[in-house]
N, C-alpha and C. Protein backbone atom coordinates (compact mmCIF):
# COMPACT_ATOMS: atom_id res chain seq x y z
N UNK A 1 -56.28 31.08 -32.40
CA UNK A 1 -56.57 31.52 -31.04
C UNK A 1 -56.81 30.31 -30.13
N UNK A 2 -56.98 29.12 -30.37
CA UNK A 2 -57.61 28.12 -30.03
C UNK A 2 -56.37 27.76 -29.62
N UNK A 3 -55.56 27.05 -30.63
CA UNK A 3 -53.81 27.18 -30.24
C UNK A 3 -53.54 27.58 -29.02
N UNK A 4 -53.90 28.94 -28.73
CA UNK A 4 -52.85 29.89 -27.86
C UNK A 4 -53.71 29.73 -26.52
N UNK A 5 -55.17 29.55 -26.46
CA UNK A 5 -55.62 28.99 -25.49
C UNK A 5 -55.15 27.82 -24.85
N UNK A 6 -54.93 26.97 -25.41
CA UNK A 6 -54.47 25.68 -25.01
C UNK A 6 -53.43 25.61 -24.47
N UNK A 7 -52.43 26.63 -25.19
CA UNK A 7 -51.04 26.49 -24.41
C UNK A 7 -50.73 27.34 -23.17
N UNK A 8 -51.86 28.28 -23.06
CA UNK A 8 -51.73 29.52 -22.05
C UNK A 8 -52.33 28.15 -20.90
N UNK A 9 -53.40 27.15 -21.17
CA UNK A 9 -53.94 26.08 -19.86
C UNK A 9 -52.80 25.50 -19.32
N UNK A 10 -51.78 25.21 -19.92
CA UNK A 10 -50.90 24.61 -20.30
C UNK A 10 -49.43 24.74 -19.53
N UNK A 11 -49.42 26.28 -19.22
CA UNK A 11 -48.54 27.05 -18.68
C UNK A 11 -47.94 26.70 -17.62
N UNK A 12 -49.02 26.58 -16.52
CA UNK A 12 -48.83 26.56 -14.62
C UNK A 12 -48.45 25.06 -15.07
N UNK A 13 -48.95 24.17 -15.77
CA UNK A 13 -48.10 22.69 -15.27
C UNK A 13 -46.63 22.41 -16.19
N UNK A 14 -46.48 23.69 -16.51
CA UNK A 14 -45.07 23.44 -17.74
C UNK A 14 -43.77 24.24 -16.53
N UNK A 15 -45.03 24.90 -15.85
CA UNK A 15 -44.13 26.18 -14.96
C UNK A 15 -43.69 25.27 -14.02
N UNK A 16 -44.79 24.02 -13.08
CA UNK A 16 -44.38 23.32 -12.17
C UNK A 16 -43.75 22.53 -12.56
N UNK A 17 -43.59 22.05 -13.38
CA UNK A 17 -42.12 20.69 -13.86
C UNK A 17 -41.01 21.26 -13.42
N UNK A 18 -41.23 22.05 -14.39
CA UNK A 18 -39.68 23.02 -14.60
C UNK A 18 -39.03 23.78 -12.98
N UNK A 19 -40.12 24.40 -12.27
CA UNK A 19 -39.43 24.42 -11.18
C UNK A 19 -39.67 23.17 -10.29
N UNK A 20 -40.03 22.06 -10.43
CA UNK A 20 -39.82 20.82 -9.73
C UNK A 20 -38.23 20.37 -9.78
N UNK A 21 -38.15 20.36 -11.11
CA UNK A 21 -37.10 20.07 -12.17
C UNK A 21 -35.87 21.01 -11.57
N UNK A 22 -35.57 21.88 -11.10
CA UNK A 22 -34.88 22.93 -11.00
C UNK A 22 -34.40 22.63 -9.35
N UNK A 23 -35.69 22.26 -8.67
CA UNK A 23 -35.07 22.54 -7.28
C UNK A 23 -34.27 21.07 -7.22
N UNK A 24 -34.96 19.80 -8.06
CA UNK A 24 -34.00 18.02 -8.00
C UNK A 24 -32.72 18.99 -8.38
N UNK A 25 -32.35 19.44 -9.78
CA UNK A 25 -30.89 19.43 -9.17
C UNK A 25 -30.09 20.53 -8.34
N UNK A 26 -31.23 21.28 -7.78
CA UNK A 26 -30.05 22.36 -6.94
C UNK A 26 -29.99 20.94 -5.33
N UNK A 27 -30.75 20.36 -5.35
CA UNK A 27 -30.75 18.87 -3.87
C UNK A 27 -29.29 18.44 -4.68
N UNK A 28 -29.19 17.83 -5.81
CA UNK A 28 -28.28 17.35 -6.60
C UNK A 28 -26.88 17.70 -6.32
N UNK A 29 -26.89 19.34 -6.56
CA UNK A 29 -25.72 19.59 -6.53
C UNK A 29 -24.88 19.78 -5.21
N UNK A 30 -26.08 20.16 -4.75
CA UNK A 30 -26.10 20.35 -2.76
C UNK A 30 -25.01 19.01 -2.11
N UNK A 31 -25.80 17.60 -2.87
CA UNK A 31 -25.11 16.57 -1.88
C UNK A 31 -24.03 16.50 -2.36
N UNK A 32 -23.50 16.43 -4.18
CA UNK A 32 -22.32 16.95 -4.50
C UNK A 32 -20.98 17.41 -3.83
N UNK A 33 -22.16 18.71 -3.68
CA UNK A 33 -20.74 19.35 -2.84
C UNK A 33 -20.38 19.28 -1.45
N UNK A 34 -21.71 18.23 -0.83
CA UNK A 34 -21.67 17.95 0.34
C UNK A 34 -20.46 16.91 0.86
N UNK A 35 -21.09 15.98 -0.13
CA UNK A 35 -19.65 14.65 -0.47
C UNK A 35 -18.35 15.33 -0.04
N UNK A 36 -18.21 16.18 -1.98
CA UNK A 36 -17.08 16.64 -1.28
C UNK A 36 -16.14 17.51 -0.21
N UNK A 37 -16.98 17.87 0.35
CA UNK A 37 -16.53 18.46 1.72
C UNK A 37 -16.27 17.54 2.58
N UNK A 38 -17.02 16.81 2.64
CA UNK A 38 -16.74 15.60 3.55
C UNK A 38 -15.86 14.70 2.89
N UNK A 39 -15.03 14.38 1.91
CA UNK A 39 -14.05 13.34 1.92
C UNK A 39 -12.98 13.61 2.64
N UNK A 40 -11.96 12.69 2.97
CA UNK A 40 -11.20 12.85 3.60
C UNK A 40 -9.95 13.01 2.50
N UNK A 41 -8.97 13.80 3.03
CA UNK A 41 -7.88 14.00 2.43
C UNK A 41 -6.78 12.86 2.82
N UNK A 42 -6.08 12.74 1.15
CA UNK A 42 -5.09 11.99 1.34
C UNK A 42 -3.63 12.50 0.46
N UNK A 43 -3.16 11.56 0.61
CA UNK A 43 -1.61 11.43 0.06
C UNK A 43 -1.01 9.80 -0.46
N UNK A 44 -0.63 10.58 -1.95
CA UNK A 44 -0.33 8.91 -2.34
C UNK A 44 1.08 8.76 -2.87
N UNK A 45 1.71 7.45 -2.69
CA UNK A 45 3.08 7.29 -3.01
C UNK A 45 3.23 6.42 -3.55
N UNK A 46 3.81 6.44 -4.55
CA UNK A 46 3.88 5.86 -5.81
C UNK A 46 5.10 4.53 -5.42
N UNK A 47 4.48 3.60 -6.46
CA UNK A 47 5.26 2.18 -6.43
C UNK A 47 7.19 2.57 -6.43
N UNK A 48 7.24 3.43 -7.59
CA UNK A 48 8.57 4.04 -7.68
C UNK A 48 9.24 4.13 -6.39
N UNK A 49 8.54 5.26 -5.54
CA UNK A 49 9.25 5.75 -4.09
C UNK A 49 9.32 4.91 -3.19
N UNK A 50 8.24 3.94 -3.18
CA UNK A 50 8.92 2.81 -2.32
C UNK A 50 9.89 1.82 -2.42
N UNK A 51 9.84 1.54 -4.13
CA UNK A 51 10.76 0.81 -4.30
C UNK A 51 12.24 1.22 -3.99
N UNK A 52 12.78 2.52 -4.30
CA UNK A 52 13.34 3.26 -4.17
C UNK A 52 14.36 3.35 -2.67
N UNK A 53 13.02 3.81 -1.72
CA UNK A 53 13.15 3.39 -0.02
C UNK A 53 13.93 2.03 0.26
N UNK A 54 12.90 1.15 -0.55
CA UNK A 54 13.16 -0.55 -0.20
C UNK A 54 14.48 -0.60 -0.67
N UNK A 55 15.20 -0.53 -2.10
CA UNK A 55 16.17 -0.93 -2.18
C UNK A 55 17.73 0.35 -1.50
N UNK A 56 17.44 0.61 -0.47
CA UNK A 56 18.19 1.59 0.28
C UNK A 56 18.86 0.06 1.51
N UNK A 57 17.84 -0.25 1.68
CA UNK A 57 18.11 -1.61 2.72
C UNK A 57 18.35 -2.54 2.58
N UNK A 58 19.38 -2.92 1.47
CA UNK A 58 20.02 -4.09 0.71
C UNK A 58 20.63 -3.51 0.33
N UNK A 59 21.61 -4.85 0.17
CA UNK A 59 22.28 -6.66 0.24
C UNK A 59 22.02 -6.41 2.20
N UNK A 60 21.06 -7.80 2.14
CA UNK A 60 21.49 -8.16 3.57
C UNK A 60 21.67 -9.38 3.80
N UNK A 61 22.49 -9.78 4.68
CA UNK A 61 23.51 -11.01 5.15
C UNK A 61 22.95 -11.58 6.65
N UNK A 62 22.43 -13.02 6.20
CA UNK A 62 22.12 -13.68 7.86
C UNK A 62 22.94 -14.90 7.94
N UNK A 63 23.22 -15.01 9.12
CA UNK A 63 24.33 -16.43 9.20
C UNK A 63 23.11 -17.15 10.46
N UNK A 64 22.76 -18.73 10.22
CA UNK A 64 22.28 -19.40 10.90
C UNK A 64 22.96 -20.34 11.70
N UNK A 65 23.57 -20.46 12.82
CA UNK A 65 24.12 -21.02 13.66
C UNK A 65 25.74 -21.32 12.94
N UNK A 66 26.08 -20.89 12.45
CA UNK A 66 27.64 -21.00 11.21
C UNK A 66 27.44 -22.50 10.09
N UNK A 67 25.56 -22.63 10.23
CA UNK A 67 25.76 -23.55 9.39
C UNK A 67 25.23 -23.20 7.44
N UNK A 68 24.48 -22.10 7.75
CA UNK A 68 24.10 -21.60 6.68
C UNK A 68 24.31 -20.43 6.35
N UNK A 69 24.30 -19.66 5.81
CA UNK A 69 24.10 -18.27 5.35
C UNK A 69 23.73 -17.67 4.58
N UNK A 70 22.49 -16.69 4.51
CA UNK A 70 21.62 -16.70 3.65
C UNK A 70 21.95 -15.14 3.06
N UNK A 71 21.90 -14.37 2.09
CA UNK A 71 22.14 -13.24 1.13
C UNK A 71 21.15 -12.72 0.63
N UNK A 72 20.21 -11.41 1.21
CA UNK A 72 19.56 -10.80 0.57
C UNK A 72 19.67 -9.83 -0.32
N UNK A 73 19.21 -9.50 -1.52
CA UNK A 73 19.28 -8.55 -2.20
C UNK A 73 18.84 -8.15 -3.67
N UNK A 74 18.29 -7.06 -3.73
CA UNK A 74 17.67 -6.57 -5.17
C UNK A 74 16.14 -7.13 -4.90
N UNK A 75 15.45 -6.40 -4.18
CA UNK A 75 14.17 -6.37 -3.83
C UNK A 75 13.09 -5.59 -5.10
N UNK A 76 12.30 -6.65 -5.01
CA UNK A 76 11.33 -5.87 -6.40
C UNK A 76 9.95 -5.85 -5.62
N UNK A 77 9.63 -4.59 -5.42
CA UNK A 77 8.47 -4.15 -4.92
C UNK A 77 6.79 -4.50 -6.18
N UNK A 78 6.00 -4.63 -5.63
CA UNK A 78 4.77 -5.41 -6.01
C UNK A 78 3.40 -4.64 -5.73
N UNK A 79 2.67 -4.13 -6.58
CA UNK A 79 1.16 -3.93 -5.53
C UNK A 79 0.06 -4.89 -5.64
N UNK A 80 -0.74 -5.21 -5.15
CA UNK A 80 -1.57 -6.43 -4.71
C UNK A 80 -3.02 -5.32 -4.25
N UNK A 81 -3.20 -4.39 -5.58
CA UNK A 81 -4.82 -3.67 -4.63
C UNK A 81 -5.69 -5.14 -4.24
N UNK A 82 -5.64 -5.94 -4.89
CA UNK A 82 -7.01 -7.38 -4.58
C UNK A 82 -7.17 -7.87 -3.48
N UNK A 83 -5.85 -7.00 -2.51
CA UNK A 83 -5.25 -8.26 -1.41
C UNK A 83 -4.90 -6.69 -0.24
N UNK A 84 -5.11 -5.33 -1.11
CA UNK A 84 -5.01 -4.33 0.25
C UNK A 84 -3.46 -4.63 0.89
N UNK A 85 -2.22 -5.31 -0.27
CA UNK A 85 -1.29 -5.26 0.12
C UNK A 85 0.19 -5.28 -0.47
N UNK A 86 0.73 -4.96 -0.22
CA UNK A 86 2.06 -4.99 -1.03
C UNK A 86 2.92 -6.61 -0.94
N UNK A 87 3.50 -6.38 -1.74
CA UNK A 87 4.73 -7.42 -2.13
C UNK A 87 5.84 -7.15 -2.49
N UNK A 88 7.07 -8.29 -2.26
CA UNK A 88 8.33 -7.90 -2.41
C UNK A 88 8.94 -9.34 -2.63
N UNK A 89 10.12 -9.41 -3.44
CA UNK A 89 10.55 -10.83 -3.98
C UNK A 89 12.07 -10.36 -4.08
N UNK A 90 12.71 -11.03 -3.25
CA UNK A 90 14.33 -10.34 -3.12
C UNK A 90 14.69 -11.78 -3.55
N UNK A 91 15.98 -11.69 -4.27
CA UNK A 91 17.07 -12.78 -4.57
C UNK A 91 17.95 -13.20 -3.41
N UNK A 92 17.98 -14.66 -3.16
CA UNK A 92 18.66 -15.13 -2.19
C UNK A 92 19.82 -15.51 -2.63
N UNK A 93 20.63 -15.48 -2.07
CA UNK A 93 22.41 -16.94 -2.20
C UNK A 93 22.24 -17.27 -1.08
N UNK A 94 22.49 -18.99 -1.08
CA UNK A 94 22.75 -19.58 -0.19
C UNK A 94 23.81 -20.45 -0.31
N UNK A 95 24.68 -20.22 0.99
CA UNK A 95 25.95 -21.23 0.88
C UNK A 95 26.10 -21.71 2.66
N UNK A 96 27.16 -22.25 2.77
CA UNK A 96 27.79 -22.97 4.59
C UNK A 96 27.42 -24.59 4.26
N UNK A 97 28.32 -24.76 5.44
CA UNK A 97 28.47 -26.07 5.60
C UNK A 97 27.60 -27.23 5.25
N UNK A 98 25.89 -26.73 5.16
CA UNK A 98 25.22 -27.95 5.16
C UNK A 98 24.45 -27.48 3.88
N UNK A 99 25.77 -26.79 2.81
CA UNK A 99 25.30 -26.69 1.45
C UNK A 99 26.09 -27.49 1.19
N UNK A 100 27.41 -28.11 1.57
CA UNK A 100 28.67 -28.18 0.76
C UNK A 100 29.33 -27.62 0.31
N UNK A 101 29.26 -25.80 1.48
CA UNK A 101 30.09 -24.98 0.41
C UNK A 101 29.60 -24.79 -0.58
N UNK A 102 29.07 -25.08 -1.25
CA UNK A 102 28.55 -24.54 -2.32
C UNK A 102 27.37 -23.48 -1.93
N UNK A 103 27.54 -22.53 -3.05
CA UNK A 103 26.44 -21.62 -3.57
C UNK A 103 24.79 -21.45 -4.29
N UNK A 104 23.72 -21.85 -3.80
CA UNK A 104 22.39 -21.90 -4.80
C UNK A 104 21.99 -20.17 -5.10
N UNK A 105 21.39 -19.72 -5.58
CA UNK A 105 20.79 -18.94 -5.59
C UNK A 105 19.28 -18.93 -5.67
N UNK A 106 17.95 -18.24 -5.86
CA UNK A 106 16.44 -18.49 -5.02
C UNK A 106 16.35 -17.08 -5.06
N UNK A 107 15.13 -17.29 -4.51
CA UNK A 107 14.00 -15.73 -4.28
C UNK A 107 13.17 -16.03 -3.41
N UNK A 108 13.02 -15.16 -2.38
CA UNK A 108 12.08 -15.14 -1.37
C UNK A 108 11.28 -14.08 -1.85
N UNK A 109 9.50 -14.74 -1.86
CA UNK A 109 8.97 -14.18 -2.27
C UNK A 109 7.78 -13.80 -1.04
N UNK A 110 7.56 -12.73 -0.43
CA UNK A 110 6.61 -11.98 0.31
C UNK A 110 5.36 -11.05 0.66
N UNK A 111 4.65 -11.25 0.96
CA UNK A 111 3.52 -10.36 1.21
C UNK A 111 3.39 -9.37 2.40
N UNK A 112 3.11 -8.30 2.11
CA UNK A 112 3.00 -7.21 3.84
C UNK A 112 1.93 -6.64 3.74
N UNK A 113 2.02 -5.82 5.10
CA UNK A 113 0.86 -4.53 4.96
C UNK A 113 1.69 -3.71 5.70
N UNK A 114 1.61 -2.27 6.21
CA UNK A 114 2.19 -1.48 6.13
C UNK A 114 1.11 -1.06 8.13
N UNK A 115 2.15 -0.34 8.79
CA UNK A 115 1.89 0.28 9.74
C UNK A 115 2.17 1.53 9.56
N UNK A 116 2.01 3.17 10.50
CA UNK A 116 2.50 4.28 10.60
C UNK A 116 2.99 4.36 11.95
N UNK A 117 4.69 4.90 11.99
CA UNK A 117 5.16 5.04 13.27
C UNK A 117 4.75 6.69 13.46
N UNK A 118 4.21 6.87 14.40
CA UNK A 118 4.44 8.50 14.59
C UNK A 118 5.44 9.33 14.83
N UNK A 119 6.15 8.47 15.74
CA UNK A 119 7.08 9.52 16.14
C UNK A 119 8.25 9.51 15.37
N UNK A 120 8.25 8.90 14.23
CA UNK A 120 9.39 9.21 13.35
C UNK A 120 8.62 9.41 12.05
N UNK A 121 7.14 9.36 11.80
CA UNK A 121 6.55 9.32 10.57
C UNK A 121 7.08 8.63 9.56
N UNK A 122 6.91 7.07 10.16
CA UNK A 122 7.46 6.26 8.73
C UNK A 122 6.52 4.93 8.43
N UNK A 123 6.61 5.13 7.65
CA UNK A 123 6.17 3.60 6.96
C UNK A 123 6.72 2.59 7.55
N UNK A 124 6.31 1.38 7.95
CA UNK A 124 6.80 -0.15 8.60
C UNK A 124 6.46 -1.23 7.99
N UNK A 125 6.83 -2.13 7.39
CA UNK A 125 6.46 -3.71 7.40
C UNK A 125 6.11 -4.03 8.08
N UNK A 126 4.55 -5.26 8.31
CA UNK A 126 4.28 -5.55 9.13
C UNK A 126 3.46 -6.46 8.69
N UNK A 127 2.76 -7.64 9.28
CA UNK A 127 1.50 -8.62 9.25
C UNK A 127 2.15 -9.19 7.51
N UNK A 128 3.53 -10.02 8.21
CA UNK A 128 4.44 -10.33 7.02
C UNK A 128 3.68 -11.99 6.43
N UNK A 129 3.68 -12.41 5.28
CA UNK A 129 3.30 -13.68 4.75
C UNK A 129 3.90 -14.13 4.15
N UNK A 130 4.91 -15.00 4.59
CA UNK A 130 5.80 -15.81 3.16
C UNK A 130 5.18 -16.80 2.54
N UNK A 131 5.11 -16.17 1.10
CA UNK A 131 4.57 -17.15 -0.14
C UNK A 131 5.61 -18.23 -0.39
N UNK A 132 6.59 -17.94 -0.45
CA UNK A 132 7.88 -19.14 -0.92
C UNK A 132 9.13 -19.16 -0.48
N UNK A 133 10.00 -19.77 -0.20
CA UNK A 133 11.35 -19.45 -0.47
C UNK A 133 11.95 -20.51 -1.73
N UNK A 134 12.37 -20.09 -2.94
CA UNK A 134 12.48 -20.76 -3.68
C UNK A 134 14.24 -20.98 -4.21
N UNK A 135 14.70 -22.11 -4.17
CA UNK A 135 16.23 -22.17 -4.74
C UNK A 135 16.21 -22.85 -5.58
N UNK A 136 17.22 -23.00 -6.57
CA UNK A 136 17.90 -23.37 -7.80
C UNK A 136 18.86 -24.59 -7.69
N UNK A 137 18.29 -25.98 -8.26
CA UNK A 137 19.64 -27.06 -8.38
C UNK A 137 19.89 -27.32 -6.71
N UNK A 138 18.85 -27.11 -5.72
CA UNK A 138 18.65 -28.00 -4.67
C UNK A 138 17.86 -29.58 -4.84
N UNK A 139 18.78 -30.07 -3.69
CA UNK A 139 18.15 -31.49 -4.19
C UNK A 139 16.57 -31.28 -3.12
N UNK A 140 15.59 -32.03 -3.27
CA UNK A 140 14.41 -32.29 -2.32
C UNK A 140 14.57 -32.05 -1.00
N UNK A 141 15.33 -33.14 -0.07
CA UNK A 141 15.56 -32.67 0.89
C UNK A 141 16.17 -31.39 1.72
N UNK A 142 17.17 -31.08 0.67
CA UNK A 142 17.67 -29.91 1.06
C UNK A 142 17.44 -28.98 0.93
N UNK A 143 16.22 -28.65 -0.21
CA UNK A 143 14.97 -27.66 -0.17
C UNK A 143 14.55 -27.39 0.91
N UNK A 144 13.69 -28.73 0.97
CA UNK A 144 12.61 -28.39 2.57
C UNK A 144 13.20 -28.38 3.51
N UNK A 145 14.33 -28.55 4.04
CA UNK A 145 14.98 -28.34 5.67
C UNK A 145 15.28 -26.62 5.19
N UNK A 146 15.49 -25.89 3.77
CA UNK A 146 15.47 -24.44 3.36
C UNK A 146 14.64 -23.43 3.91
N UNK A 147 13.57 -24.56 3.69
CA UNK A 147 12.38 -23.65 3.72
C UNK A 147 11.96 -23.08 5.19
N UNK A 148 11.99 -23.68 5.91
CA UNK A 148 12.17 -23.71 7.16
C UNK A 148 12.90 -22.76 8.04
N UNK A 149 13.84 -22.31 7.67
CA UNK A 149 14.27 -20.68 7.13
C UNK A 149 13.47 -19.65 6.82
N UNK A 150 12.57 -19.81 5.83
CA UNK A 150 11.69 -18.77 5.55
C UNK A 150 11.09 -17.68 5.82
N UNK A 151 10.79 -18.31 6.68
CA UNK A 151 10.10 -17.42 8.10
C UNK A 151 10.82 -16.43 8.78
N UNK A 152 11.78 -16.90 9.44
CA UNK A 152 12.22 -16.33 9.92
C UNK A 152 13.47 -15.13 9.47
N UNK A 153 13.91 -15.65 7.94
CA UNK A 153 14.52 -14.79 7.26
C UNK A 153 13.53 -13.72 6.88
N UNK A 154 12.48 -13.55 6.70
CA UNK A 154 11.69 -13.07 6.00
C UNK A 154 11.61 -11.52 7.65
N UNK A 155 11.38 -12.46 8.85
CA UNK A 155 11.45 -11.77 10.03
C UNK A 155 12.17 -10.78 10.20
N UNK A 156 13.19 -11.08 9.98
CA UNK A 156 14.51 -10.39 10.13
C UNK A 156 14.86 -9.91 9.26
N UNK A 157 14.18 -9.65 7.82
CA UNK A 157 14.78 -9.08 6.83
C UNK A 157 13.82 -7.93 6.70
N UNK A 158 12.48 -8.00 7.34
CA UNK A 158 11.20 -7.04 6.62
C UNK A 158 10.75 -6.58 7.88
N UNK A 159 10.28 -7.31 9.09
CA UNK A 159 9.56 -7.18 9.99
C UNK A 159 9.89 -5.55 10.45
N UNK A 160 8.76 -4.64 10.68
CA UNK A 160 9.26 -3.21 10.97
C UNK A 160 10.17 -2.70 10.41
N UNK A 161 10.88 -3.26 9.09
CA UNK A 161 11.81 -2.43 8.28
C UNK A 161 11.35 -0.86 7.89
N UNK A 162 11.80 0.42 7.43
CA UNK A 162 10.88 1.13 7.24
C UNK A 162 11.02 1.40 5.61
N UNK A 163 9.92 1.32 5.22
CA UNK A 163 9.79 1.44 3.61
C UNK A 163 9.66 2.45 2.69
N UNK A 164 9.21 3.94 4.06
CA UNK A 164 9.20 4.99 3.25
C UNK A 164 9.02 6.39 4.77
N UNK A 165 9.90 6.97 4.27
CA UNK A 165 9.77 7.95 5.47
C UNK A 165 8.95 9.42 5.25
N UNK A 166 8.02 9.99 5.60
CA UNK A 166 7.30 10.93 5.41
C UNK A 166 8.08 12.10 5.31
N UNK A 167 7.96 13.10 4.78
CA UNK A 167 8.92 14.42 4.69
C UNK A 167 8.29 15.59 5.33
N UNK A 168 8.90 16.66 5.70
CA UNK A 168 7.98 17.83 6.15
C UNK A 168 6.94 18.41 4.47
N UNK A 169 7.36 18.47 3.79
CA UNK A 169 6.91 18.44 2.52
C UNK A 169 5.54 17.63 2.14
N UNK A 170 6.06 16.27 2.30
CA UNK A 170 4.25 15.56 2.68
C UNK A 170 3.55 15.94 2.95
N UNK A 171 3.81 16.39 4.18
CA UNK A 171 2.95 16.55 4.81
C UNK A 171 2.51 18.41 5.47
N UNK A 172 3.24 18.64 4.60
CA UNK A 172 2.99 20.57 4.88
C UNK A 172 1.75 21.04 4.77
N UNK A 173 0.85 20.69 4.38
CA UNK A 173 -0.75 20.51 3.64
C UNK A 173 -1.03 20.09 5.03
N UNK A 174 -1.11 19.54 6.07
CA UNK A 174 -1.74 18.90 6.89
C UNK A 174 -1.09 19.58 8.25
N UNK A 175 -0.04 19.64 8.61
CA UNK A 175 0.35 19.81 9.91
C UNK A 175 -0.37 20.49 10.86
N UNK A 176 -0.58 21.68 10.17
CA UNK A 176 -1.30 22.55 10.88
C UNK A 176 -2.83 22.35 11.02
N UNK A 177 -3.19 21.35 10.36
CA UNK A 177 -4.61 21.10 10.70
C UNK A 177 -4.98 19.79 11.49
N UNK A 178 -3.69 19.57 12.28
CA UNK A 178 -4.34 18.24 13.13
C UNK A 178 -4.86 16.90 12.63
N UNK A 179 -4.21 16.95 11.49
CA UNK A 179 -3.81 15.17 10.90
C UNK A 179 -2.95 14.49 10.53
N UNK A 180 -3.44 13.12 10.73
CA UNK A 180 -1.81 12.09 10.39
C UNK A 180 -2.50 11.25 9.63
N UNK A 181 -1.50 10.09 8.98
CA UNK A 181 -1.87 9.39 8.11
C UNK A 181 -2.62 8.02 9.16
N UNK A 182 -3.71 7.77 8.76
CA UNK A 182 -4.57 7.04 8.89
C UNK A 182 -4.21 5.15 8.52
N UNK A 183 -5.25 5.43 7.57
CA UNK A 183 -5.97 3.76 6.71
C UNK A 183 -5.23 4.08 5.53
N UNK A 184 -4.62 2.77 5.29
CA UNK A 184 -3.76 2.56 3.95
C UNK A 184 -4.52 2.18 2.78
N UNK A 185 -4.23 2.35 1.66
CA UNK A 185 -5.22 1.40 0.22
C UNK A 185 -4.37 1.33 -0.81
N UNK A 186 -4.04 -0.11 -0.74
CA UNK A 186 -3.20 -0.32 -1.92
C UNK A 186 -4.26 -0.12 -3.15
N UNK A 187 -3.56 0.95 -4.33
CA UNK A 187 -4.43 0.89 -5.84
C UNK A 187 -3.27 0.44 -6.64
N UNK A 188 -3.82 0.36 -8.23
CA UNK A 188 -2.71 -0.13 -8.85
C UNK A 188 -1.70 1.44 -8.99
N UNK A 189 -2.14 2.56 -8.90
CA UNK A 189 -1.27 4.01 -9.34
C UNK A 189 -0.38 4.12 -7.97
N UNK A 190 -0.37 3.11 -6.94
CA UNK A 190 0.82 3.54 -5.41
C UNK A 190 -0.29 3.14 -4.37
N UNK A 191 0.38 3.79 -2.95
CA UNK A 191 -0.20 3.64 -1.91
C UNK A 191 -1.06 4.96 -1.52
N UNK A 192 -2.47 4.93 -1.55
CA UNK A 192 -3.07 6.08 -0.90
C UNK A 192 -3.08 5.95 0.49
N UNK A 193 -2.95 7.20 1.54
CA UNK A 193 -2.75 7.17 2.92
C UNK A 193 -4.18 8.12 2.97
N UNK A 194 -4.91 7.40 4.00
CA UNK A 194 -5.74 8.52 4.13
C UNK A 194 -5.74 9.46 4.87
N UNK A 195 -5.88 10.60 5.77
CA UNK A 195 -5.35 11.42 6.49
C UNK A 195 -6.40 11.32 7.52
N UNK A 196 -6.07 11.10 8.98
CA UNK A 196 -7.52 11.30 10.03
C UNK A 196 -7.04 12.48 10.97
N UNK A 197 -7.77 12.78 11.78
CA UNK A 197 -7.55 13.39 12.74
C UNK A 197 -6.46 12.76 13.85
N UNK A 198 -5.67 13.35 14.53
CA UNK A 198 -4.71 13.20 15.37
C UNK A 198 -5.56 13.00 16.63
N UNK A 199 -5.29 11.77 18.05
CA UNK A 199 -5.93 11.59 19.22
C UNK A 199 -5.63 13.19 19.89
N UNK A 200 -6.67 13.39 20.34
CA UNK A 200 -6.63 14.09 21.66
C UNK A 200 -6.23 14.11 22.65
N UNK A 201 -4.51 14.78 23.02
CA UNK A 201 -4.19 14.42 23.99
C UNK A 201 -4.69 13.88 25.67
């Protein structure tokens, strides 16, 4: 009986834990599901589909004053989550007059980030960084007067190119609720788009 006394004293502070205990995780589950109501919706596209896009826009051909001419093609798409950016490394040929006619071949190797056009819903190259332009069995000098090129091949080969075009399909989930694609995040599984609200006319 002594026992059962003790545990009957015992009761009201076993009773208050337990509903202490009870209401922490109904707060718990509350912000839970609060979170998720509040994340924002997205859409992600995989390294595949861009690459895919990208190599739609090759072999491309630039001639520099009829003294060079430079050959893009076979673009290998890259993700860079560390850097919030993509990459791309296309194979060059280079030949004209102030090769000797002759042929090198090289890789221009690149860094981007990505814009959204609206009115065509596409993906863009943009805020371009050339890491290298690299050729094969050039002598020194005729490297670096190459390189010098770089830039501007890189300009004209990527700058606002479009890398991936949105579909009604994409975006069927969203239309009707007054969003477009936002803030980009390169991960290593593709590109997540995040979805925001559309301006107010």
């Amino acid at each position: 009986m002594k026992n059962i006394g003790n545990c009957g004293r015992h009761l009201p502070a076993r009773r208050l834990w337990l509903g202490s205990a009870l209401s922490l995780a109904l707060v718990m589950v509350g912000c839970a599901a609060s979170d998720r109501a509040m994340a924002q919706p997205s859409h992600t596209i995989s390294a595949g589909q861009i690459q895919e896009a990208v190599a739609q826009k090759f072999p491309r051909k630039y001639s520099f004053s009829g003294l060079m001419n430079l050959a893009l093609s076979d673009p290998q798409i890259h993700l860079r989550p560390e850097r919030n950016r993509l990459n791309t490394v296309l194979a060059v040929v280079a030949s004209g007059p102030l090769l000797q006619a002759r042929n090198y071949q090289g890789a221009l190797d690149v860094d981007f980030s990505l814009r959204y056009e609206a009115s065509d819903r596409t993906l863009r190259a943009t805020d371009l960084q050339v890491n290298g332009l690299r050729m094969e069995g050039l002598n020194p000098q005729a490297e670096s007067m190459l390189q010098q090129y770089g830039t501007t091949l890189a300009q004209r080969s990527l700058q606002e190119v479009v890398l991936y075009q949105l579909t009604d399909k994409d975006l069927a989930l969203v239309n009707g609720l007054g969003l477009e694609p936002g803030k980009f995040t390169v991960t290593p599984k593709g590109l997540v788009i995040t979805l925001q609200n559309k301006p107010v006319p």
